[in-house]
N, C-alpha and C. Protein backbone atom coordinates (compact mmCIF):
# COMPACT_ATOMS: atom_id res chain seq x y z
N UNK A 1 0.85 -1.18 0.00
CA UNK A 1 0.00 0.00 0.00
C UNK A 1 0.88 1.23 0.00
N UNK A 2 0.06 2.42 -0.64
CA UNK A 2 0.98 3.38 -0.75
C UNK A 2 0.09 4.43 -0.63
N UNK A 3 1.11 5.95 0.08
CA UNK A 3 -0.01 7.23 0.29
C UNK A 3 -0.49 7.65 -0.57
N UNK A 4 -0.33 7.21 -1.91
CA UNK A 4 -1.12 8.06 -3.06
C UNK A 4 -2.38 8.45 -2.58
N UNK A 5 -2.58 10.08 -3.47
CA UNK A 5 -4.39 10.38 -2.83
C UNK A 5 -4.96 9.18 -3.63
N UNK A 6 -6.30 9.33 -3.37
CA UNK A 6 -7.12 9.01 -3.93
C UNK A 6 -7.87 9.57 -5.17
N UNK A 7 -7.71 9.51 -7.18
CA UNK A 7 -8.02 10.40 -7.37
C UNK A 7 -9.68 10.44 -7.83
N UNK A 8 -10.38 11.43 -7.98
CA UNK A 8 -11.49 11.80 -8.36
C UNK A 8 -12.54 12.28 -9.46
N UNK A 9 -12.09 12.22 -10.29
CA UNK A 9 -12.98 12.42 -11.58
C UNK A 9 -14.10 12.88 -11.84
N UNK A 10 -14.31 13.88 -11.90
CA UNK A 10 -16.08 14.54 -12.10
C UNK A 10 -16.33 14.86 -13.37
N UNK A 11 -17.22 14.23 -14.09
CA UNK A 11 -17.50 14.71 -15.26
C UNK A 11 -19.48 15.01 -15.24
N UNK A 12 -19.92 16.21 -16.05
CA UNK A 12 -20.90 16.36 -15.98
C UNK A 12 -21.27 16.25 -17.61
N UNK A 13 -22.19 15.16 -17.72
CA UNK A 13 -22.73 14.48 -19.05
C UNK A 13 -23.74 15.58 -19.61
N UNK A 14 -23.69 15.83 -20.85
CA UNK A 14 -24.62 16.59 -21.81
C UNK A 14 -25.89 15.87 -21.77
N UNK A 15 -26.49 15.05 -21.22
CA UNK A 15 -27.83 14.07 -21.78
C UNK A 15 -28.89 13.95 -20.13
N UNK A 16 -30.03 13.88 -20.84
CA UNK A 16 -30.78 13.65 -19.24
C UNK A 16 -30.81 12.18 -18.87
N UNK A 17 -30.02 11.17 -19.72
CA UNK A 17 -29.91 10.11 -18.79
C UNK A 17 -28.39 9.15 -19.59
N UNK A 18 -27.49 8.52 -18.27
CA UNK A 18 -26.65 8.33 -19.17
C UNK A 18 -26.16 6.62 -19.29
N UNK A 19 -27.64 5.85 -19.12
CA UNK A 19 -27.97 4.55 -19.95
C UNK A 19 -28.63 4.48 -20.68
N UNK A 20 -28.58 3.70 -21.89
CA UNK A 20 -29.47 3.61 -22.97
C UNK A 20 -30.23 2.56 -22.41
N UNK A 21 -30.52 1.97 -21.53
CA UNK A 21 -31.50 0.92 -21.34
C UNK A 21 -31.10 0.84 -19.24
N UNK A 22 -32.23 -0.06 -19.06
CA UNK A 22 -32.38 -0.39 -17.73
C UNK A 22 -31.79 -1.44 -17.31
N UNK A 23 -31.29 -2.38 -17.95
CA UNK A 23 -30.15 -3.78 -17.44
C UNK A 23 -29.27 -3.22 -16.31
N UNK A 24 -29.11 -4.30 -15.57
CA UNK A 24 -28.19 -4.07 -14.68
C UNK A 24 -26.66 -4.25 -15.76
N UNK A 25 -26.48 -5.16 -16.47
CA UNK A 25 -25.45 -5.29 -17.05
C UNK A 25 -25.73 -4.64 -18.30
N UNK A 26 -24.12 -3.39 -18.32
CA UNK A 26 -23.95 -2.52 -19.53
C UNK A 26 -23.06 -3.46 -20.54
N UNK A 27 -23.19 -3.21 -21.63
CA UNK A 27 -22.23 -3.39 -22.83
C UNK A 27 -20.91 -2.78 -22.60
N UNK A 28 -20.97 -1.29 -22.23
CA UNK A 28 -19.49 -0.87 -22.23
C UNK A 28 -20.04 0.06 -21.09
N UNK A 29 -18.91 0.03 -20.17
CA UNK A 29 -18.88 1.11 -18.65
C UNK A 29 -17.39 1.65 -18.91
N UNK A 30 -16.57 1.89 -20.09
CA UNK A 30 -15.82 2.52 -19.74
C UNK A 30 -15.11 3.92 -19.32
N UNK A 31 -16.46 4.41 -20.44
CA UNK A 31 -16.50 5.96 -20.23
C UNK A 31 -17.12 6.12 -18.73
N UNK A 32 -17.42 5.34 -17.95
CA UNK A 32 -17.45 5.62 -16.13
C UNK A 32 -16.49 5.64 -15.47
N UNK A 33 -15.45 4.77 -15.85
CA UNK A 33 -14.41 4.49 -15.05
C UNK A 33 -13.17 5.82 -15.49
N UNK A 34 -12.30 5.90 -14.38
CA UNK A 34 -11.11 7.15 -13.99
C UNK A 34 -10.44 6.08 -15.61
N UNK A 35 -9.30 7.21 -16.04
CA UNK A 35 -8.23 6.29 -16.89
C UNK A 35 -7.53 6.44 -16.37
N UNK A 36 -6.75 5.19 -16.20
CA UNK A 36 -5.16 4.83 -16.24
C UNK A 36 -4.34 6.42 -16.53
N UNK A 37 -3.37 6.79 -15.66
CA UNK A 37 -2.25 7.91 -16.34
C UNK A 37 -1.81 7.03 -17.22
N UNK A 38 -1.51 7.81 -18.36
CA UNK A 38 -0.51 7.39 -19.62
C UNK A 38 0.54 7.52 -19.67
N UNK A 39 1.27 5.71 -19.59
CA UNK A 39 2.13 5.23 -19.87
C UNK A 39 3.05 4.77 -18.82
N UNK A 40 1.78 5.04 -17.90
CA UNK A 40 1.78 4.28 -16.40
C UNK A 40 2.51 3.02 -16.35
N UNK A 41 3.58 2.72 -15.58
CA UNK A 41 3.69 0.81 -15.71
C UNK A 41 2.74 0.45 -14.87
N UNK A 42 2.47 -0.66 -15.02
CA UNK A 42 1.19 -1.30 -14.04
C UNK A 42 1.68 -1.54 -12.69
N UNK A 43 2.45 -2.08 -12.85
CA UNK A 43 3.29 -1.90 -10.94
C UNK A 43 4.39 -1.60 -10.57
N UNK A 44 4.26 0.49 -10.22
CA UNK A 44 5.78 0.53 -9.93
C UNK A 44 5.85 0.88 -8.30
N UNK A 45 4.36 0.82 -7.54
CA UNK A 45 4.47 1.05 -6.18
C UNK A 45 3.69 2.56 -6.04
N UNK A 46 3.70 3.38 -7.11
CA UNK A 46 2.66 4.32 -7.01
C UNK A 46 1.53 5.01 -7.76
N UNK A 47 0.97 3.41 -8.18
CA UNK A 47 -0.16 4.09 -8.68
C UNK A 47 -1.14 4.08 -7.85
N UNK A 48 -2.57 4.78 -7.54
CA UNK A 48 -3.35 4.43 -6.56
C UNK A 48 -3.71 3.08 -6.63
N UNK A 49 -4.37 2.47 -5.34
CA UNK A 49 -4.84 1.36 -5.52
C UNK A 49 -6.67 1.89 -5.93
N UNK A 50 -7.33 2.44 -5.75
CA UNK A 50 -8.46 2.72 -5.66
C UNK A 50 -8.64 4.35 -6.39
N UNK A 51 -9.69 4.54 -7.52
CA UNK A 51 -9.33 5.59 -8.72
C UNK A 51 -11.08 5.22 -8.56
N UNK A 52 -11.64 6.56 -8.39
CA UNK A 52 -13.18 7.14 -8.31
C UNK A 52 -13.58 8.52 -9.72
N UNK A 53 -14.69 7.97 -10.36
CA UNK A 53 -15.35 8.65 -11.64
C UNK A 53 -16.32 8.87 -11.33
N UNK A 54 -17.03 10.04 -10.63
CA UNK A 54 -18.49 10.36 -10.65
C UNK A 54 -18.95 11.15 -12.06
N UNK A 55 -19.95 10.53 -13.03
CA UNK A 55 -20.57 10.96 -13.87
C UNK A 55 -22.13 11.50 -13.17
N UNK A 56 -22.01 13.07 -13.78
CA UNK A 56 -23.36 13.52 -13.45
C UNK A 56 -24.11 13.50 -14.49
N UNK A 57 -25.69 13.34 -14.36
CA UNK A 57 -26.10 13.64 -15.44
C UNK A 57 -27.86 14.14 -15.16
N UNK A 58 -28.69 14.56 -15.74
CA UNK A 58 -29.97 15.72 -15.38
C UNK A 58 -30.27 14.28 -14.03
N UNK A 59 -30.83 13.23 -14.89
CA UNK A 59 -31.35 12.40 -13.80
C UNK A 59 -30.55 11.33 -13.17
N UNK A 60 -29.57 11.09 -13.51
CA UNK A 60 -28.74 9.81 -13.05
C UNK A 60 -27.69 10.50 -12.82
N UNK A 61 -26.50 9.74 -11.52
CA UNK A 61 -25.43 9.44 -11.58
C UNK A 61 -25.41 8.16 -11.82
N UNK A 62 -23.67 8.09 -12.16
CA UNK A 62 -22.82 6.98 -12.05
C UNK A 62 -21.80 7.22 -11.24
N UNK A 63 -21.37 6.23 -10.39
CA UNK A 63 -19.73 5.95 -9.50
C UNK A 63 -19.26 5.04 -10.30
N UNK A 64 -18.40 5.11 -10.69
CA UNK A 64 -16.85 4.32 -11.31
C UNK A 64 -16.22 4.07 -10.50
N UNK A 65 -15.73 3.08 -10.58
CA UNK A 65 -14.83 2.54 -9.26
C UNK A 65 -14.08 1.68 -9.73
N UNK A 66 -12.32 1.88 -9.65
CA UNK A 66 -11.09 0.75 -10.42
C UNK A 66 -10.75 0.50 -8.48
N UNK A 67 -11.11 -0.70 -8.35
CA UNK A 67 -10.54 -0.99 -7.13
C UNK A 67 -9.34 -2.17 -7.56
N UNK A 68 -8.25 -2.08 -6.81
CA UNK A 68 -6.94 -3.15 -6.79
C UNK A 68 -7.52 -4.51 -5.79
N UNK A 69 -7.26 -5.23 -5.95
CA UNK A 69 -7.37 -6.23 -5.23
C UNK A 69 -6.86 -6.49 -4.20
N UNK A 70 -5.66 -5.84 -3.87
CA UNK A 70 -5.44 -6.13 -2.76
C UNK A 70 -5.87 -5.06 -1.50
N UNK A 71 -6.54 -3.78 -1.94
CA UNK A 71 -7.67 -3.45 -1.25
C UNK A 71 -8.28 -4.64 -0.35
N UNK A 72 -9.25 -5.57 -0.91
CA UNK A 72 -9.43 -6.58 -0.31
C UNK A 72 -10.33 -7.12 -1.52
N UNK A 73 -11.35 -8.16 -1.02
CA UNK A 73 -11.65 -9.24 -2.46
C UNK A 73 -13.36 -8.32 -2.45
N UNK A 74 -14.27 -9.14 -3.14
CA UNK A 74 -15.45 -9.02 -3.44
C UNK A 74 -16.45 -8.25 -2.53
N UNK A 75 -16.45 -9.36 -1.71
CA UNK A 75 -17.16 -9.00 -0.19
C UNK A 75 -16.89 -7.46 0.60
N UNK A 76 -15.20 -7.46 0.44
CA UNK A 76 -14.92 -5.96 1.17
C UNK A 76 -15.66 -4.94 0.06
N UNK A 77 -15.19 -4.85 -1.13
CA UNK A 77 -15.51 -4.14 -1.91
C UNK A 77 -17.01 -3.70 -1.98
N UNK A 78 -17.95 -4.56 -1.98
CA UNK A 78 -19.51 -4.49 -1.68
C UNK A 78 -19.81 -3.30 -0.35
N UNK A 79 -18.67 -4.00 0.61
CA UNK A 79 -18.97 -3.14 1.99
C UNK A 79 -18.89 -1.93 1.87
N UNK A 80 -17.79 -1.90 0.75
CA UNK A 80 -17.69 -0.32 0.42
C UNK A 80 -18.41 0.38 -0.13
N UNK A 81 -19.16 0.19 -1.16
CA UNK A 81 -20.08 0.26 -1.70
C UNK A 81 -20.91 0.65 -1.25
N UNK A 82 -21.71 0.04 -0.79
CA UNK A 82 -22.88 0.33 0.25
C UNK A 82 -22.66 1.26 1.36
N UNK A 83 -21.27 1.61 1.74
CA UNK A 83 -21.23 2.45 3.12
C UNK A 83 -20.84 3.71 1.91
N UNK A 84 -20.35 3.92 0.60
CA UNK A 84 -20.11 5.01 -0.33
C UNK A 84 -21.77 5.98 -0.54
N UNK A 85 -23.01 4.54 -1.02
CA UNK A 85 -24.21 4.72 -1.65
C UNK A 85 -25.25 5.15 -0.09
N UNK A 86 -24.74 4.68 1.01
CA UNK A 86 -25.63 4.94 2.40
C UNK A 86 -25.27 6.63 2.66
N UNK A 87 -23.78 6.98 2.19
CA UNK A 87 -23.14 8.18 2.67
C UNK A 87 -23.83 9.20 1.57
N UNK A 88 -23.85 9.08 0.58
CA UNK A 88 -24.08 9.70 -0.68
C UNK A 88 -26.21 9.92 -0.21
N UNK A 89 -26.92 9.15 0.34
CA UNK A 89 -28.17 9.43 0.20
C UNK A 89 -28.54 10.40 1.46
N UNK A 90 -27.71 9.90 2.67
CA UNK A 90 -27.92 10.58 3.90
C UNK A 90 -26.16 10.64 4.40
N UNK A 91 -26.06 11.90 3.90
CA UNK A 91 -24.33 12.61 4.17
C UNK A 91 -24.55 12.85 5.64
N UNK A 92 -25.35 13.00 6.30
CA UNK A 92 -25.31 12.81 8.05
C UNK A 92 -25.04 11.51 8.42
N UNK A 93 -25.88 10.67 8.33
CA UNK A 93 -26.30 9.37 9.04
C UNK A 93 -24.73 8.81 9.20
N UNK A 94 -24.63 8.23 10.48
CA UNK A 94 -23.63 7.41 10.48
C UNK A 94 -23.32 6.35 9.77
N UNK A 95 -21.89 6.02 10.08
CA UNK A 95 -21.72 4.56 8.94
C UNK A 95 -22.02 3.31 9.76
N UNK A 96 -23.06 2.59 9.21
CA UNK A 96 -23.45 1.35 9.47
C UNK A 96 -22.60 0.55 10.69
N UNK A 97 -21.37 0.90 10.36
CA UNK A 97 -19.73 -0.34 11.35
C UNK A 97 -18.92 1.07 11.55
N UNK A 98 -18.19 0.41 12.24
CA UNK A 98 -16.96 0.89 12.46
C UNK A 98 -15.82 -0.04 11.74
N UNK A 99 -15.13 0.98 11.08
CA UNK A 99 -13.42 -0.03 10.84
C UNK A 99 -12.68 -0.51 12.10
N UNK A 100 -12.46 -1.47 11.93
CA UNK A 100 -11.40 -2.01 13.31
C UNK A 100 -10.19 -2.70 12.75
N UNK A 101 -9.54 -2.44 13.19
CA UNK A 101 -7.60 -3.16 13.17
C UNK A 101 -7.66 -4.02 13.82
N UNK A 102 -8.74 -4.51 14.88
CA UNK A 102 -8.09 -6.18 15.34
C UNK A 102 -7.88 -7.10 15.17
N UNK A 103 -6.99 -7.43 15.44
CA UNK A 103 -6.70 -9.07 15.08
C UNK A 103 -7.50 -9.89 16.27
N UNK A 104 -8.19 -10.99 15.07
CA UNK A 104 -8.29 -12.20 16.00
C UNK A 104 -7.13 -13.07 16.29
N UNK A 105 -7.64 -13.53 17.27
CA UNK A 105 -7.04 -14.84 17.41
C UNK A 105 -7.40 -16.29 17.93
N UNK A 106 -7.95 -17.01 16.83
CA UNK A 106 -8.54 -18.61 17.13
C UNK A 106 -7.68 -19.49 17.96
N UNK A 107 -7.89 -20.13 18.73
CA UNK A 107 -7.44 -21.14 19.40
C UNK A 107 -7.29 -22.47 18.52
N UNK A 108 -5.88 -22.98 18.66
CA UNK A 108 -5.83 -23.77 17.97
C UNK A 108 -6.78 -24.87 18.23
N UNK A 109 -6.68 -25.80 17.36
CA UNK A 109 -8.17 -27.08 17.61
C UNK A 109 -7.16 -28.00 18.16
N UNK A 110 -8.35 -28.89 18.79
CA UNK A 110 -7.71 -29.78 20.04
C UNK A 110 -7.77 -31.32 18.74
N UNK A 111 -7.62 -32.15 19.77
CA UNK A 111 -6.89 -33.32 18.74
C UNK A 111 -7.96 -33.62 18.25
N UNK A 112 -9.70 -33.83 18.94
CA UNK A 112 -10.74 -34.58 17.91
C UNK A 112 -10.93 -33.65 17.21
N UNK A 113 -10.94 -32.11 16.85
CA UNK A 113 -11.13 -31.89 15.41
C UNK A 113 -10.14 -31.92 14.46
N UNK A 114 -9.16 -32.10 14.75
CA UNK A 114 -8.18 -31.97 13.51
C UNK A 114 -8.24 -33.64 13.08
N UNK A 115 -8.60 -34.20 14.13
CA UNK A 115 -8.77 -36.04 13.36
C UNK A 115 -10.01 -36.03 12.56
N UNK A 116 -11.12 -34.86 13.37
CA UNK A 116 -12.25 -34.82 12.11
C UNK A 116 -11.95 -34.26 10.97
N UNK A 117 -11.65 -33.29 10.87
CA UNK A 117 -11.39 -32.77 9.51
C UNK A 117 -10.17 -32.56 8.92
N UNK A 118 -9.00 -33.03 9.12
CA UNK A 118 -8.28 -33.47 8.56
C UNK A 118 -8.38 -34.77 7.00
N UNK A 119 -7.25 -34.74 6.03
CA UNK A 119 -8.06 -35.34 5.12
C UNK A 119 -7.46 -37.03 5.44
């Protein structure tokens, strides 16, 4: 991980809506998403991991979102999501969780489970 900001992208669309249809799945989302700087190497340690595109438009937005993976996998990413789309409808309301840094720590398993599930 690295301090890069985070960057932001605002573009405000000429059209009062900026899907041609209601599918959840688009043909092409690329004009949503931030671009790549040009001629970027893909991993030199400072590119952001996480690059945000808000498209405005009369009746719709869009959020673009290039998340890295090692952000975290699917599941985190959703979390984000939803605490981005909860913040964005009610900019007061608190966030759902709190972030926490703790580590667990499981107790190792005693001898009948590792004879159970062991292969």
């Amino acid at each position: 991980l690295n301090s890069s900001p985070v960057p932001l992208d605002i573009q405000v669309a000429p059209m009062p809506r900026l899907f041609p249809n209601d599918w959840v799945v688009q043909d092409d989302i690329t004009r949503f998403l931030s671009p790549s700087p040009r001629n970027a190497p893909l991993a030199d340690g400072n590119m952001p991991l996480l690059r945000l595109k808000l498209t405005l438009a009369d009746a719709e937005t869009a959020l673009g979102v290039s998340w890295n993976h090692s952000l975290g996998d699917a599941s985190v990413l959703l979390r984000f999501m939803q605490t981005l789309c909860m913040l964005y409808r009610e900019p007061d309301a608190p966030p759902p969780w709190q972030p926490t840094l703790d580590k667990f720590d499981f107790a190792a398993p005693d001898s009948h489970q590792i004879q159970e599930y062991l292969p």
